[in-house]
Protein backbone atom coordinates (compact mmCIF):
# COMPACT_ATOMS: atom_id res chain seq x y z
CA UNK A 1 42.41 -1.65 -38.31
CA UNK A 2 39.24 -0.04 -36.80
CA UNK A 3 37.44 -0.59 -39.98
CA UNK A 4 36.94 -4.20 -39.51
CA UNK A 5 36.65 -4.04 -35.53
CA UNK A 6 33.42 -0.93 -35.94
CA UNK A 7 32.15 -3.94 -38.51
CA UNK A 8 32.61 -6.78 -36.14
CA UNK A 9 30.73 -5.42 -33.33
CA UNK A 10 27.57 -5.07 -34.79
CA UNK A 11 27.93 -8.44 -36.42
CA UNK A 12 28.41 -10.19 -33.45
CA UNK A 13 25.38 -8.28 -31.47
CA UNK A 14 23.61 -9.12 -34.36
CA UNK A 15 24.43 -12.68 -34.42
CA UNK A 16 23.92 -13.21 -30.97
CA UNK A 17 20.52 -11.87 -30.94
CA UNK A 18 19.83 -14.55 -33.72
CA UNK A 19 20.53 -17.14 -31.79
CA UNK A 20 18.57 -15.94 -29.10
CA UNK A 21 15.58 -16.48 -31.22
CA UNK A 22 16.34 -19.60 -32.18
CA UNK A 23 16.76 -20.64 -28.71
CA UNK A 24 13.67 -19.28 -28.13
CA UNK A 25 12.13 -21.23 -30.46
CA UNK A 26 13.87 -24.14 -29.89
CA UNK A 27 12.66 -24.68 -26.72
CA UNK A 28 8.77 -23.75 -27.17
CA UNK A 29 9.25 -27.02 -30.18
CA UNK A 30 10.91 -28.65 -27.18
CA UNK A 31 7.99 -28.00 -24.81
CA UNK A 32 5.33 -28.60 -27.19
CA UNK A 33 6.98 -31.92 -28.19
CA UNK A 34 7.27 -32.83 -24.49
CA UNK A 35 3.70 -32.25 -23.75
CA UNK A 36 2.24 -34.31 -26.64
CA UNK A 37 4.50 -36.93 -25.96
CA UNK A 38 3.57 -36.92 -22.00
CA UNK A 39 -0.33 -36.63 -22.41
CA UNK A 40 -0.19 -39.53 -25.17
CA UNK A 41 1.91 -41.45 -22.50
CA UNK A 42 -0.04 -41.43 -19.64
CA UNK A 43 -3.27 -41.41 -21.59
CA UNK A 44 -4.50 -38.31 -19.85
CA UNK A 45 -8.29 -37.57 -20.86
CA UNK A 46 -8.69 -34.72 -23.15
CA UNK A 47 -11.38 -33.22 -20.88
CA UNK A 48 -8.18 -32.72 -18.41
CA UNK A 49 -5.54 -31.79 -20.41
CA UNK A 50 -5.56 -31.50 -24.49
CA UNK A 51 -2.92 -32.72 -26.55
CA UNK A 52 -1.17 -29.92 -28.83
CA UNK A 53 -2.75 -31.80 -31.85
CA UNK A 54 -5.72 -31.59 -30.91
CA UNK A 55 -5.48 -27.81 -29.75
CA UNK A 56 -3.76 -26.99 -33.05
CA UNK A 57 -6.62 -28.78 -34.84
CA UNK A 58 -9.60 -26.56 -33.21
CA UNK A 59 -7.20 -23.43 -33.83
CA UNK A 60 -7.56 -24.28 -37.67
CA UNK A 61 -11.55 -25.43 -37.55
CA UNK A 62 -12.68 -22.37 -35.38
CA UNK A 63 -10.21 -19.46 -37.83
CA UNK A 64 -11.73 -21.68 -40.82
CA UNK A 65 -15.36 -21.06 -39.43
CA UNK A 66 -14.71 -17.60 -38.30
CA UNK A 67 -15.63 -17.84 -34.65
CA UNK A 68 -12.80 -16.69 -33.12
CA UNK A 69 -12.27 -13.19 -35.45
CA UNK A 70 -15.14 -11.67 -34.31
CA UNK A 71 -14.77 -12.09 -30.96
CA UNK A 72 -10.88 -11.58 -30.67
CA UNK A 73 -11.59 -8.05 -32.71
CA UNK A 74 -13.68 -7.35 -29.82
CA UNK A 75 -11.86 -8.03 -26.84
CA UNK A 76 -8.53 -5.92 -28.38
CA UNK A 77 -10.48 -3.05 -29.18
CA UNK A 78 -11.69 -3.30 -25.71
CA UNK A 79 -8.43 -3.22 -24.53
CA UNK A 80 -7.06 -0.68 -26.72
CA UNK A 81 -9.80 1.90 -25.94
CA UNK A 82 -9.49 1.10 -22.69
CA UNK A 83 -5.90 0.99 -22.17
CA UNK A 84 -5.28 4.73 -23.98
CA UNK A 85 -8.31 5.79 -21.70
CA UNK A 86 -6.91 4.74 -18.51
CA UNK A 87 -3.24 5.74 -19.36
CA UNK A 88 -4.16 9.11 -20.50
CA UNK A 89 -6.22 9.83 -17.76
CA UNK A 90 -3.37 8.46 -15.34
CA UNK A 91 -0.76 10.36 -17.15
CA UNK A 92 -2.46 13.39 -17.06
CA UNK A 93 -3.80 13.89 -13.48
CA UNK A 94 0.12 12.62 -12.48
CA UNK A 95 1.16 16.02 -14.12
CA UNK A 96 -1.56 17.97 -12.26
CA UNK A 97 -0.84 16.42 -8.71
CA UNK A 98 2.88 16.92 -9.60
CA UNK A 99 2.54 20.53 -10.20
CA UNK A 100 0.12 21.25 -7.87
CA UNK A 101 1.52 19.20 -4.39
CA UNK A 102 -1.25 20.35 -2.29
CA UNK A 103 -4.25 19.02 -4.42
CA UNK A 104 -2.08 15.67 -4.89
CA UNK A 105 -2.14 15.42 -0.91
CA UNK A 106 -5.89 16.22 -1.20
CA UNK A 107 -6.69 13.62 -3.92
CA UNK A 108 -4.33 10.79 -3.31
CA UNK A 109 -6.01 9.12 -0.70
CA UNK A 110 -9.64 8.66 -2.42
CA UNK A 111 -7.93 7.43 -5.55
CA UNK A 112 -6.18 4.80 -3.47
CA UNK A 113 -8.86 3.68 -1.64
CA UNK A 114 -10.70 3.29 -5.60
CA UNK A 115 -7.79 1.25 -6.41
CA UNK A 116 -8.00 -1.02 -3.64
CA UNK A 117 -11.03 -2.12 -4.17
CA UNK A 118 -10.70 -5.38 -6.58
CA UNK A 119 -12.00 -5.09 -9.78
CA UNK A 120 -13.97 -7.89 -10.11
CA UNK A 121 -16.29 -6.78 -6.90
CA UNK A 122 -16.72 -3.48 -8.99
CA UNK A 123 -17.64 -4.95 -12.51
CA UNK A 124 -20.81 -5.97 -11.87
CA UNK A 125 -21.80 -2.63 -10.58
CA UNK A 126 -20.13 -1.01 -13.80
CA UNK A 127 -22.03 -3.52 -16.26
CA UNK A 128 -25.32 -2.32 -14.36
CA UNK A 129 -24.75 1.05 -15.02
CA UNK A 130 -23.19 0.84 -18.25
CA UNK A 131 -25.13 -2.24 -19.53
CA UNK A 132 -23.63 -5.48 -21.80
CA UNK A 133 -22.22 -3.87 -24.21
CA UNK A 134 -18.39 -2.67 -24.74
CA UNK A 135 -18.60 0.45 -22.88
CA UNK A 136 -18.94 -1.35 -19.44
CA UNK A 137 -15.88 -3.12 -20.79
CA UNK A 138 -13.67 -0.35 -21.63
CA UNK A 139 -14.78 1.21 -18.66
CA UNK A 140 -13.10 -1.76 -16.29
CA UNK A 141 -9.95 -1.53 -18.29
CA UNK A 142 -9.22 2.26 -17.85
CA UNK A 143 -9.95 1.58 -14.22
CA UNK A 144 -7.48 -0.96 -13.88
CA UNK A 145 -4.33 0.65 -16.08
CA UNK A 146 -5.17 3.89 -14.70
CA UNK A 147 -3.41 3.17 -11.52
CA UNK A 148 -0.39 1.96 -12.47
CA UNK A 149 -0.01 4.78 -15.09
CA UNK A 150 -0.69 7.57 -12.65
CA UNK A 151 1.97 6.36 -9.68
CA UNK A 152 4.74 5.77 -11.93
CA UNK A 153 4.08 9.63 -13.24
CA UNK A 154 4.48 10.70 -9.76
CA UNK A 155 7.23 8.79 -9.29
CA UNK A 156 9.12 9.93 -12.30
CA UNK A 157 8.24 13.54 -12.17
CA UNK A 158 9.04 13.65 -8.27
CA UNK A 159 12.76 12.66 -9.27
CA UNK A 160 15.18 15.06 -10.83
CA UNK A 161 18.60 16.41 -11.32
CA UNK A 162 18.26 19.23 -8.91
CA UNK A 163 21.16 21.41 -11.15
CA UNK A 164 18.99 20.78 -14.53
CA UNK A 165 16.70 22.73 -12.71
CA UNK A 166 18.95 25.74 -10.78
CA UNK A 167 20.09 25.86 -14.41
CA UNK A 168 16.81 26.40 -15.95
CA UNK A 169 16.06 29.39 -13.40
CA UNK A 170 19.33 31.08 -14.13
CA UNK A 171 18.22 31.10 -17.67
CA UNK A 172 14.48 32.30 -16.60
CA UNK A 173 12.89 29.78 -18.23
CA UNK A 174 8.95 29.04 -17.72
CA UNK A 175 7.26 26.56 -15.29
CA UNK A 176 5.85 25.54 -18.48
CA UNK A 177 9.50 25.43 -20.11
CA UNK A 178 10.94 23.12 -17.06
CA UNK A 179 8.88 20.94 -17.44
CA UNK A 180 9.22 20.16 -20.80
CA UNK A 181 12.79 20.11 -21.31
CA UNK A 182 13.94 18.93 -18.12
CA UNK A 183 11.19 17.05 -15.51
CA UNK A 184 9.46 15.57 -18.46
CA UNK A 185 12.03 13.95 -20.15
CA UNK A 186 13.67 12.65 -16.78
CA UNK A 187 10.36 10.69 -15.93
CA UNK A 188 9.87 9.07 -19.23
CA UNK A 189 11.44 6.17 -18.72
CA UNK A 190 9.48 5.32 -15.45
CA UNK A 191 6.04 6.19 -17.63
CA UNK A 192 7.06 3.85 -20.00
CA UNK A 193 7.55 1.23 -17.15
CA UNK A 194 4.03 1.95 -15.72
CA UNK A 195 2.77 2.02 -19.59
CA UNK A 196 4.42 -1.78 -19.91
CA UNK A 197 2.24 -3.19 -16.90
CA UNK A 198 -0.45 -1.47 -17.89
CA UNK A 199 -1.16 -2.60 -21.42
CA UNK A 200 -0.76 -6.22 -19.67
CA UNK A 201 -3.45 -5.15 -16.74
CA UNK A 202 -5.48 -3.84 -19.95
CA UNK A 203 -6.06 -7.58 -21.22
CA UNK A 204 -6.89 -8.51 -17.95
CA UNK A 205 -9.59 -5.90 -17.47
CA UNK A 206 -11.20 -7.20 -20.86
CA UNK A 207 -11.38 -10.60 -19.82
CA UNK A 208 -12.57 -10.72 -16.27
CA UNK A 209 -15.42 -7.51 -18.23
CA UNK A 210 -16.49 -10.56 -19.99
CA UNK A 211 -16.75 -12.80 -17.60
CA UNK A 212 -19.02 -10.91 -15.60
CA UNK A 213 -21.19 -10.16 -18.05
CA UNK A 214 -20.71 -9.99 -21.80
CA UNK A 215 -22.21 -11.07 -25.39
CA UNK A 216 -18.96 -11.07 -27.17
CA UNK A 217 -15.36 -11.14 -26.90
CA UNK A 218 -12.88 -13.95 -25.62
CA UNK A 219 -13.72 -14.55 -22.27
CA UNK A 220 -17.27 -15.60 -23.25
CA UNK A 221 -15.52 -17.95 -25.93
CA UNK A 222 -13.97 -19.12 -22.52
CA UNK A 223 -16.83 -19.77 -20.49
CA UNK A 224 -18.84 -21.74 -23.31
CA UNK A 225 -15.78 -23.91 -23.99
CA UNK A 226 -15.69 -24.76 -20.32
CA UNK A 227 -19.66 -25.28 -20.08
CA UNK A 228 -18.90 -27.80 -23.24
CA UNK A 229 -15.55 -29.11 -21.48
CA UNK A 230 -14.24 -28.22 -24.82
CA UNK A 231 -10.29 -28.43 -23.46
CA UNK A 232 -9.07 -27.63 -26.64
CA UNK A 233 -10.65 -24.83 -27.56
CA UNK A 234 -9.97 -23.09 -24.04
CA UNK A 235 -6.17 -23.69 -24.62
CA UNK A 236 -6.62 -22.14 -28.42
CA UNK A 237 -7.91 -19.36 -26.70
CA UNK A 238 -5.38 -19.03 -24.14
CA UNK A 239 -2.77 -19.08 -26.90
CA UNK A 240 -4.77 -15.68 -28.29
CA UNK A 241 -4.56 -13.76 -25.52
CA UNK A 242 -0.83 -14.79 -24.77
CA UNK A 243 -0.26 -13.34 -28.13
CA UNK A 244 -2.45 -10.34 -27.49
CA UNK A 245 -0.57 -10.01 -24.44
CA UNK A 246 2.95 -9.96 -26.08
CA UNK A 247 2.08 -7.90 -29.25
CA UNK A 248 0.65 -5.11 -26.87
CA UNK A 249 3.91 -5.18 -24.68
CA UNK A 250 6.06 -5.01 -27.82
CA UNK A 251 4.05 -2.35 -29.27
CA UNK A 252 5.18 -0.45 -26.46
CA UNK A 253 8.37 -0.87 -26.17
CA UNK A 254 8.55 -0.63 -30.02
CA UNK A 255 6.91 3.09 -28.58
CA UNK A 256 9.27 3.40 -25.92
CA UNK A 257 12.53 3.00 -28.51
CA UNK A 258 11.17 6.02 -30.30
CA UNK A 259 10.10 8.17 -27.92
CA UNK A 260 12.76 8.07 -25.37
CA UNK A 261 15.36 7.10 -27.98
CA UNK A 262 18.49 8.90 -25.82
CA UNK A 263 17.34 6.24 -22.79
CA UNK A 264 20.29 4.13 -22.96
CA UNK A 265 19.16 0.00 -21.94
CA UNK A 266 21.05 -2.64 -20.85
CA UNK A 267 20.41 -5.06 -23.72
CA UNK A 268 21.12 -2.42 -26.22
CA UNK A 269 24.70 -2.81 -24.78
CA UNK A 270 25.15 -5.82 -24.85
């Protein structure tokens, strides 16, 4: 008898997840079908709002042509440089503030008040200093995940099981020791949550780089489709970076299932 029930179980999680996706896809056919049927209905202009034909038609001319590879290679390796940059650096001075409580207190409140101020007041400044090219870009984009990266360190490292650690210092383990077997691996989850936003803040960073001031990448495809009023071609590349956007948050979860593989999640459950 529990032969067939241990079978069943991951049949029917499996199933279930199936239709999940095909819900999911279901209802972006749905959507789509709605919107070409509503713009073609009301005759809206295609200088206000594009018809999915017509979108899916400059998709195919501009990845026959090759304008968009170029430029998309440009704004993801932005983001990737960028995003490991900014994380790294986050992840890293979390640990030293964490360990060392009164240069945290010392440090905390200048790298606030460089968080506060908004990014795209600060651009300009870095593009003058760091000129057009992509290191002004990847520049803005570790600022901007950096943040988020850093607090949720602190915030993981700050909580944990105060008897993991009486039990480490009745076996005499190291500071070094603690903290890799027990303060560590109690704050990865909430990295990995600050590590989710921000590979999404990365793509912003690239973008509003570009717009200030760039000679490749996306957001200048952007702001010459909207000089042309090329509708089309600004939703084509608003389809990109949604699936920039949702490859680089898979990615890391895809990271997070490895690393913190003993992290036990709610859909998994299910």
């Amino acid at each position: 008898m529990t032969g067939p029930a241990s079978v069943s179980v991951p049949a029917a999680a499996l199933s279930g997840r199936n239709g999940e996706r095909l819900a999911i896809v279901g209802i972006l056919l749905g959507l789509i079908i709605a919107w070409e049927v509503v713009v073609r209905g009301f005759d809206i202009s295609p200088l206000i709002f594009a018809k999915p034909s017509d979108i899916a038609v400059a998709m195919v001319r501009g990845l026959r042509s090759g304008l968009y590879w170029e430029h998309l290679g440009i704004t993801v390796l932005q983001m990737v440089i960028g995003f490991m940059i900014g994380a790294s650096l986050g992840f890293a001075l979390g640990v030293v503030i964490s360990e060392f409580g009164r240069l945290g207190r010392l440090m905390f409140p200048y790298l606030v008040a460089i968080q506060s101020l908004p990014k795209v007041a600060v651009a300009p400044l870095i593009i003058l200093w760091f000129g057009f090219g992509i290191e002004s870009k990847i520049v803005v984009v570790a600022l901007i995940t950096f943040f988020p990266v850093l607090i949720n360190t602190l915030s993981g490292l700050s909580i944990v099981d105060a008897a993991r650690i009486d039990l480490m210092r009745i076996m005499l383990a190291s500071r070094w020791q603690t903290f890799a077997y027990v303060r560590l691996p109690s704050a990865a989850p909430t990295i990995f949550a600050g590590l989710n936003v921000a590979v999404v803040l990365a793509l912003t960073g690239a973008i509003v780089a570009e717009f200030v001031g760039a000679q490749r990448g996306l957001g200048v495809l952007v702001l010459q489709a909207q000089a042309n009023l090329d509708t089309a071609a600004m939703f084509v590349i608003l389809i990109f970076l949604a699936m920039i956007g949702l490859s680089a948050n898979l990615g890391v979860r895809w990271l997070e299932r490895r690393v913190i593989y003993w992290a036990q999640r709610r859909e998994s459950e299910q």
